[in-house]
N, C-alpha and C. Protein backbone atom coordinates (compact mmCIF):
# COMPACT_ATOMS: atom_id res chain seq x y z
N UNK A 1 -19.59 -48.73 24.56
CA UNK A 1 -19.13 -47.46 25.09
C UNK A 1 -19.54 -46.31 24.16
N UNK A 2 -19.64 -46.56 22.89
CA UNK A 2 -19.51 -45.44 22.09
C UNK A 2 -20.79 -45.22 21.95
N UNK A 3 -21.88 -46.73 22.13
CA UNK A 3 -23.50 -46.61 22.06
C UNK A 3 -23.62 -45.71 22.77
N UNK A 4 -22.93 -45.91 24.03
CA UNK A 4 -23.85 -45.08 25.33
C UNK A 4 -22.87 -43.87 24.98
N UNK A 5 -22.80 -43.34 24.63
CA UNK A 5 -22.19 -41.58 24.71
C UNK A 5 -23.19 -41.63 23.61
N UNK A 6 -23.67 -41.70 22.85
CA UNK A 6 -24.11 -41.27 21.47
C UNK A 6 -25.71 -41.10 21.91
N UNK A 7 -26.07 -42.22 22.96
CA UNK A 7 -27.41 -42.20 23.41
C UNK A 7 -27.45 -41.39 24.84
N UNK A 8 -26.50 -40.53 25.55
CA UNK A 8 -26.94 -39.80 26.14
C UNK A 8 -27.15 -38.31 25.40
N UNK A 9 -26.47 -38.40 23.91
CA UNK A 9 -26.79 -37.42 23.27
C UNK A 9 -27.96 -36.86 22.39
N UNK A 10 -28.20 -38.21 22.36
CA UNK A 10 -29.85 -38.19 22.22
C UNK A 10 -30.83 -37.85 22.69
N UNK A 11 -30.71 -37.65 23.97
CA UNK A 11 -31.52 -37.57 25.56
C UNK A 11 -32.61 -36.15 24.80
N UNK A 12 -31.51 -35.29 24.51
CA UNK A 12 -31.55 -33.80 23.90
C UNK A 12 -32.70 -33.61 22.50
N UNK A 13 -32.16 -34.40 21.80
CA UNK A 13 -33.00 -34.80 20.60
C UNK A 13 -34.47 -35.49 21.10
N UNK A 14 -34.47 -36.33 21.92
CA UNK A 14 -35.93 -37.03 22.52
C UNK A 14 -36.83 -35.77 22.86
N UNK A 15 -35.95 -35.15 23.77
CA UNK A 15 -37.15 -34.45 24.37
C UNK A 15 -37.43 -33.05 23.66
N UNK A 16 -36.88 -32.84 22.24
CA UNK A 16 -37.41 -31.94 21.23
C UNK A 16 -38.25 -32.62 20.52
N UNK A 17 -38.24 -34.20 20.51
CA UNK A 17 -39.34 -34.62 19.84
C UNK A 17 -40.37 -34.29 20.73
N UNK A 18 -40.70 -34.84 22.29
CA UNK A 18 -41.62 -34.17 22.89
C UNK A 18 -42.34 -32.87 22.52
N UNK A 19 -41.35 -32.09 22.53
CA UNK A 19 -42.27 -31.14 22.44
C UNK A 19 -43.00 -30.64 21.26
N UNK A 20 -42.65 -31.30 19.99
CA UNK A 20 -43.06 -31.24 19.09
C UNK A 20 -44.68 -32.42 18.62
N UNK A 21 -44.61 -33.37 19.87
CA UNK A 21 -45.90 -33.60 19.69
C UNK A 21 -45.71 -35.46 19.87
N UNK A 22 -44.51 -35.61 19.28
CA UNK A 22 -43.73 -36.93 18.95
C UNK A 22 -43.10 -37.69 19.99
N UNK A 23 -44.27 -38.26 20.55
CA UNK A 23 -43.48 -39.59 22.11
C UNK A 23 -42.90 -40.94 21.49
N UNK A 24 -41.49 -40.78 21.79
CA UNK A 24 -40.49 -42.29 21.21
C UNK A 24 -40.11 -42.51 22.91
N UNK A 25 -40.30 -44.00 22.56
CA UNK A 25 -39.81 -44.75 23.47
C UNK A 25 -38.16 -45.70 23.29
N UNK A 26 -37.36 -44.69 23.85
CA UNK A 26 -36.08 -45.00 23.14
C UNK A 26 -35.01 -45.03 24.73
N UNK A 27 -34.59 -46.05 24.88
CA UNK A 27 -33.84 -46.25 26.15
C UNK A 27 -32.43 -46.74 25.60
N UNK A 28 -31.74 -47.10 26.37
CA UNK A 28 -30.42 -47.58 26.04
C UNK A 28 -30.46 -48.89 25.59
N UNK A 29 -31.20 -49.78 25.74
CA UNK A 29 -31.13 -51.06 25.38
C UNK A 29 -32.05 -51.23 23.39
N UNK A 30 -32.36 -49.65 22.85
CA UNK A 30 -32.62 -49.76 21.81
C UNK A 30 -32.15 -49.85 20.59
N UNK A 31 -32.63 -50.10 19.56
CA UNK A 31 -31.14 -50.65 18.48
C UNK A 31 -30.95 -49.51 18.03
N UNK A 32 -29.37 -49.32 17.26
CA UNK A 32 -29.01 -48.34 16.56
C UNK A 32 -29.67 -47.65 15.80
N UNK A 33 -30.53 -48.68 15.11
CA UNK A 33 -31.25 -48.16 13.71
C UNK A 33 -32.41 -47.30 14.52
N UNK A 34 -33.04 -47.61 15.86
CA UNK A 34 -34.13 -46.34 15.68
C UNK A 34 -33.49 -45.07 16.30
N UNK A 35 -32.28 -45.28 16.76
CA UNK A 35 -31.95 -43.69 16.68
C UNK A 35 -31.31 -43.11 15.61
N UNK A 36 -30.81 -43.97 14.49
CA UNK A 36 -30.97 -43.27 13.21
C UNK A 36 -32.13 -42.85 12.61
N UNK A 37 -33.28 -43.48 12.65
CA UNK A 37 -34.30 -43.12 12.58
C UNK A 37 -34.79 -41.70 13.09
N UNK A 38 -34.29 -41.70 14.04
CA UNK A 38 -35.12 -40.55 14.85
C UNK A 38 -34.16 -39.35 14.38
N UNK A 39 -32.99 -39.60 14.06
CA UNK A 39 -32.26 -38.44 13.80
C UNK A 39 -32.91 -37.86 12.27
N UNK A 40 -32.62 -39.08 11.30
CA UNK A 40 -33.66 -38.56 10.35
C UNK A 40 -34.81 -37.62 10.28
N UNK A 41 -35.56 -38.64 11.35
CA UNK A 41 -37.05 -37.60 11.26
C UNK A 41 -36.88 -36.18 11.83
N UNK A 42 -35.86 -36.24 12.77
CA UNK A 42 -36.00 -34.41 12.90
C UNK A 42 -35.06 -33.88 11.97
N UNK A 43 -34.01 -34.24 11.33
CA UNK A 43 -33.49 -33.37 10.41
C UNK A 43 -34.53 -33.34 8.95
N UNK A 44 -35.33 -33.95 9.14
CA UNK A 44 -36.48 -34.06 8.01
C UNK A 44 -37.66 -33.12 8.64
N UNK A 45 -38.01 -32.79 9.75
CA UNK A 45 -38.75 -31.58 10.15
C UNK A 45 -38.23 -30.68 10.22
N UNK A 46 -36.82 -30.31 10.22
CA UNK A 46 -36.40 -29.14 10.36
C UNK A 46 -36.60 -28.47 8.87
N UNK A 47 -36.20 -29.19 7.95
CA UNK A 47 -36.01 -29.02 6.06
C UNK A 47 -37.53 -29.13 5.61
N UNK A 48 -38.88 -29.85 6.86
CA UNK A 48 -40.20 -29.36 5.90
C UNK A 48 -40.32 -27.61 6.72
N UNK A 49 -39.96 -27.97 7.77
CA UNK A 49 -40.25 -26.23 8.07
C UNK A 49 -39.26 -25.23 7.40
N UNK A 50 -38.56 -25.81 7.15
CA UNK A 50 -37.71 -24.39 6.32
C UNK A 50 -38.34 -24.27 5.03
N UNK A 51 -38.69 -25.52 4.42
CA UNK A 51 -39.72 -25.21 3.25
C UNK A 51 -40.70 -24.55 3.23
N UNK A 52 -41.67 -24.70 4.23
CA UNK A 52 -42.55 -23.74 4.28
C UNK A 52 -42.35 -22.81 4.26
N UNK A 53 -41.87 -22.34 5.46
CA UNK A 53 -41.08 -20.85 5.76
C UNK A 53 -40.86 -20.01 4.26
N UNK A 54 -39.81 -20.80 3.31
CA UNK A 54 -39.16 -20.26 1.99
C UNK A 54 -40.47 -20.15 1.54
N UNK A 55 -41.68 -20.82 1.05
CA UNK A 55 -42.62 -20.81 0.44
C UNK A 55 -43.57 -19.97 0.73
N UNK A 56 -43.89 -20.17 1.73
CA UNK A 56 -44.65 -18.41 1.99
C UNK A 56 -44.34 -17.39 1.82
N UNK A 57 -43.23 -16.82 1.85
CA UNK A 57 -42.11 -16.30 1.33
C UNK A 57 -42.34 -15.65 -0.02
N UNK A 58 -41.71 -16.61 -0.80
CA UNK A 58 -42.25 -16.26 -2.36
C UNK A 58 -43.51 -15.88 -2.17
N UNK A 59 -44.81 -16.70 -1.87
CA UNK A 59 -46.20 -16.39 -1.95
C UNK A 59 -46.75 -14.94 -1.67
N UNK A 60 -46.17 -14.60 -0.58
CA UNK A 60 -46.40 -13.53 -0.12
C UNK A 60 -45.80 -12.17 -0.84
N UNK A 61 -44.53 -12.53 -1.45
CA UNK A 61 -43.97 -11.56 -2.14
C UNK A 61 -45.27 -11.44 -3.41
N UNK A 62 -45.41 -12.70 -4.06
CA UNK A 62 -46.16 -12.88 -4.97
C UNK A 62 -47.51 -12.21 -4.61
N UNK A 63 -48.36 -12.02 -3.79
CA UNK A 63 -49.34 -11.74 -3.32
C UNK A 63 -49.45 -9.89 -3.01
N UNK A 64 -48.06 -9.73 -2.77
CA UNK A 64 -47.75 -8.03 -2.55
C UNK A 64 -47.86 -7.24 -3.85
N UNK A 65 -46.99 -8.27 -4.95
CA UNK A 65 -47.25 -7.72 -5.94
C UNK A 65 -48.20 -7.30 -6.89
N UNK A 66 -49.49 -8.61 -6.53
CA UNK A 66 -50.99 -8.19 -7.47
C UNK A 66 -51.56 -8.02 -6.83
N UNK A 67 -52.06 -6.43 -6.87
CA UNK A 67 -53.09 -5.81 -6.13
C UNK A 67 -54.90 -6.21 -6.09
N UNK A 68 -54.47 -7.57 -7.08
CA UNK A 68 -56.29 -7.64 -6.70
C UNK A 68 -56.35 -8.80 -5.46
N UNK A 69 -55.14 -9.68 -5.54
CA UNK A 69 -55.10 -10.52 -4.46
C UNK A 69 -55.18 -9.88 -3.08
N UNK A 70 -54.45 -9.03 -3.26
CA UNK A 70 -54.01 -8.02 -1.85
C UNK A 70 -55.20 -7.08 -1.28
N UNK A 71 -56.25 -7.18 -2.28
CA UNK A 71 -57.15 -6.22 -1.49
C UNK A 71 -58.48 -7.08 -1.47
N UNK A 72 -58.39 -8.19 -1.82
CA UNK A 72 -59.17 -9.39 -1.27
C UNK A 72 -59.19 -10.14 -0.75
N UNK A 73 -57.68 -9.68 0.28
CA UNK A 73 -57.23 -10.81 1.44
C UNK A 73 -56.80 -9.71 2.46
N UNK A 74 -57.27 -8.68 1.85
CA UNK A 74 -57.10 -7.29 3.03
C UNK A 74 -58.48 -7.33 4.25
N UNK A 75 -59.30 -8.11 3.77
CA UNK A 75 -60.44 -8.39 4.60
C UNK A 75 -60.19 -9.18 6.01
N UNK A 76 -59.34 -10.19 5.55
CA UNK A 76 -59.08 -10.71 6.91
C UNK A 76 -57.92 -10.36 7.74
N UNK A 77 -57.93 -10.14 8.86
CA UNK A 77 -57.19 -9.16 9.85
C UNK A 77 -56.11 -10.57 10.12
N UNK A 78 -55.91 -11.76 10.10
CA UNK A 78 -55.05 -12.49 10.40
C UNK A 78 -54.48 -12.78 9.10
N UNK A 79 -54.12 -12.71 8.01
CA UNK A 79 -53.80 -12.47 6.97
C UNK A 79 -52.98 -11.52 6.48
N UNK A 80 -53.37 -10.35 7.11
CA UNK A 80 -52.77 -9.13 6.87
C UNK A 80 -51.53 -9.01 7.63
N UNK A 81 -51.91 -9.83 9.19
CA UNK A 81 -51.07 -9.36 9.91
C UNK A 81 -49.75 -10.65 9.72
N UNK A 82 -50.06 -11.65 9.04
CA UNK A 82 -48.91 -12.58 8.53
C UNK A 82 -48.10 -11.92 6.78
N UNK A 83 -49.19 -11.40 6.52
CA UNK A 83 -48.40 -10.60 5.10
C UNK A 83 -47.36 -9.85 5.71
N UNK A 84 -47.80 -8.56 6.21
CA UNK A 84 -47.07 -7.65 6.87
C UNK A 84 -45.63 -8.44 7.78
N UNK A 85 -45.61 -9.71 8.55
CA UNK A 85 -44.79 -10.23 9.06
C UNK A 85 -44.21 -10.58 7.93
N UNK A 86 -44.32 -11.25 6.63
CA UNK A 86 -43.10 -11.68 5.50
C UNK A 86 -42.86 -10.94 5.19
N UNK A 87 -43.95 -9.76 4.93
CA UNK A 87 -42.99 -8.41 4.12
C UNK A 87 -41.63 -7.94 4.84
N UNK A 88 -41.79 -8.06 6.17
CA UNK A 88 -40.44 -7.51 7.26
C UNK A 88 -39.56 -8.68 7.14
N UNK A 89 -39.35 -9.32 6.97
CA UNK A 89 -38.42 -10.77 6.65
C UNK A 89 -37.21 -10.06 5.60
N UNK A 90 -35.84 -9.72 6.23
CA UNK A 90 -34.64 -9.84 5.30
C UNK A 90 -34.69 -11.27 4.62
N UNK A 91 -33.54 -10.49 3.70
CA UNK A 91 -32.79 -11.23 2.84
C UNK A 91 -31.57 -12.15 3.38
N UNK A 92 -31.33 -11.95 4.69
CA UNK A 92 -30.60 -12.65 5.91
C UNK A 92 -31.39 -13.69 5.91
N UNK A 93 -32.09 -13.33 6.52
CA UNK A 93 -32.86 -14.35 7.31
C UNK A 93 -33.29 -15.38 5.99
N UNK A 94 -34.15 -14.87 4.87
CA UNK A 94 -34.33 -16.08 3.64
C UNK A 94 -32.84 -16.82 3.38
N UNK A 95 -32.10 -16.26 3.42
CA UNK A 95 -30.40 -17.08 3.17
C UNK A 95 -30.42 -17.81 4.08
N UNK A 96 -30.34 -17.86 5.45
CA UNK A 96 -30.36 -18.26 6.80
C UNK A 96 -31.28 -19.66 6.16
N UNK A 97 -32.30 -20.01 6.14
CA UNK A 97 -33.44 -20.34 5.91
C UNK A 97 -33.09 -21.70 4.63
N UNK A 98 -32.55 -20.53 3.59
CA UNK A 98 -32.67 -21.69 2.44
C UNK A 98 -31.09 -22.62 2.92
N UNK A 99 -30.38 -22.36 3.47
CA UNK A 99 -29.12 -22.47 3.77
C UNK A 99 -29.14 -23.61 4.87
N UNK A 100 -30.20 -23.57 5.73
CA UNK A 100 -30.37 -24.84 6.59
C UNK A 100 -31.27 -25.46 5.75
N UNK A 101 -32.42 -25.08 4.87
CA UNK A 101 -33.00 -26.39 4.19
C UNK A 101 -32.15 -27.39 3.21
N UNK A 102 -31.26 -26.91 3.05
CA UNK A 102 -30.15 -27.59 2.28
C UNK A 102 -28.98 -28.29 2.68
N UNK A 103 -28.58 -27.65 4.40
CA UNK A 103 -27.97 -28.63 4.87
C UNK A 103 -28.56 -30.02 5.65
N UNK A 104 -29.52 -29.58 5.88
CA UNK A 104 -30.53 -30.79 6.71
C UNK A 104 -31.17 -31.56 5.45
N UNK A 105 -31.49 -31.40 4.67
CA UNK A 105 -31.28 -32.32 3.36
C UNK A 105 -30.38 -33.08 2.56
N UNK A 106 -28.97 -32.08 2.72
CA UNK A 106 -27.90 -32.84 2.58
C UNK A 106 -27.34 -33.67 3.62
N UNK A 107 -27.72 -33.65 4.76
CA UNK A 107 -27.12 -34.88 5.87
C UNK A 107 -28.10 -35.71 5.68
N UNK A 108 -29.69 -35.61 5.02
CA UNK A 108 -30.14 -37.03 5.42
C UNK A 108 -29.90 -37.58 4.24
N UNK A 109 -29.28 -37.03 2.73
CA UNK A 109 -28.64 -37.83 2.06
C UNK A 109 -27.35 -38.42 2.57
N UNK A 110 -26.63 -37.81 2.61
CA UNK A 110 -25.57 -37.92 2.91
C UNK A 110 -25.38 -39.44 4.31
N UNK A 111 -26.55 -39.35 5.54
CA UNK A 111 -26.68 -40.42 6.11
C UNK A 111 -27.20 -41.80 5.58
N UNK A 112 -28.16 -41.48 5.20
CA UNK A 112 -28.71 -42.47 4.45
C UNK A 112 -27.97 -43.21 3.11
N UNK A 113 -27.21 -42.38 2.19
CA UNK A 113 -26.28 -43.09 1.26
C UNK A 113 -25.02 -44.10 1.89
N UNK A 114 -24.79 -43.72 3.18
CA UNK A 114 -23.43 -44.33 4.07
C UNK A 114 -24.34 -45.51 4.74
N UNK A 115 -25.61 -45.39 5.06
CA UNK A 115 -25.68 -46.38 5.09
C UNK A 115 -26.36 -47.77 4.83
N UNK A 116 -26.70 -46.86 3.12
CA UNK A 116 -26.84 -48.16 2.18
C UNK A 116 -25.64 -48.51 1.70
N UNK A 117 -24.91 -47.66 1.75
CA UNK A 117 -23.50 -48.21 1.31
C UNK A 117 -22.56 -48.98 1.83
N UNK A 118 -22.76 -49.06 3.54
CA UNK A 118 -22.16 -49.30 4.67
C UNK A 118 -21.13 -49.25 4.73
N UNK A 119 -21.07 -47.83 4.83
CA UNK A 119 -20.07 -47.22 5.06
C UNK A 119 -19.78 -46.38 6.80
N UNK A 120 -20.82 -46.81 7.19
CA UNK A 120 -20.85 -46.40 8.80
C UNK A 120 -19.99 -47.09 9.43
């Protein structure tokens, strides 16, 4: 009973893997462990994209600041127009940002220690 509520909640999670590129073949008759699995792997894509995100971030700040970088990457028009997009990026939004890379890191510790520990 509790499988099947947990795996129609999944339904949701599957088809964000879809669209992200990622076809699982995951029905009700599949074992627990690959939908722990799968929960993993997207709370583990959510925490590499927030990494990035944070990292360009810095880079770009870094890149605003020395003007020889900045006027030798002023050449390319798709460059400029992603600088100019981090430069407009609050300090919200980086909090926002580092704030989910840290909770989606801390649940896949946090899952993964419970259940080497078995504590599930």
């Amino acid at each position: 009973m509790f499988y099947k509520k947990n795996f129609y909640q999944m339904k949701e999670l599957i088809e964000l893997l879809k669209l992200l590129g990622i076809h699982v073949n995951i029905n009700e008759s599949s074992s627990p462990i690959l939908l722990f699995a799968c929960s993993i792997l997207v709370l583990s894509i959510i925490a590499l994209f927030c990494f990035i995100n944070i990292l360009l971030y810095f880079t770009i700040l870094y890149i605003t600041d020395n003007k020889l970088l900045l006027d030798k990457l002023s050449r390319y028009v798709i460059l400029v127009k992603i600088i100019n997009l981090y430069k407009q990026t609050r300090i919200a939004y980086l909090l926002f940002e580092v704030i989910l890379f840290l909770v989606s890191l801390g649940s896949v510790i946090w899952l993964c220690s419970r259940v080497v520990y078995g504590l599930m």
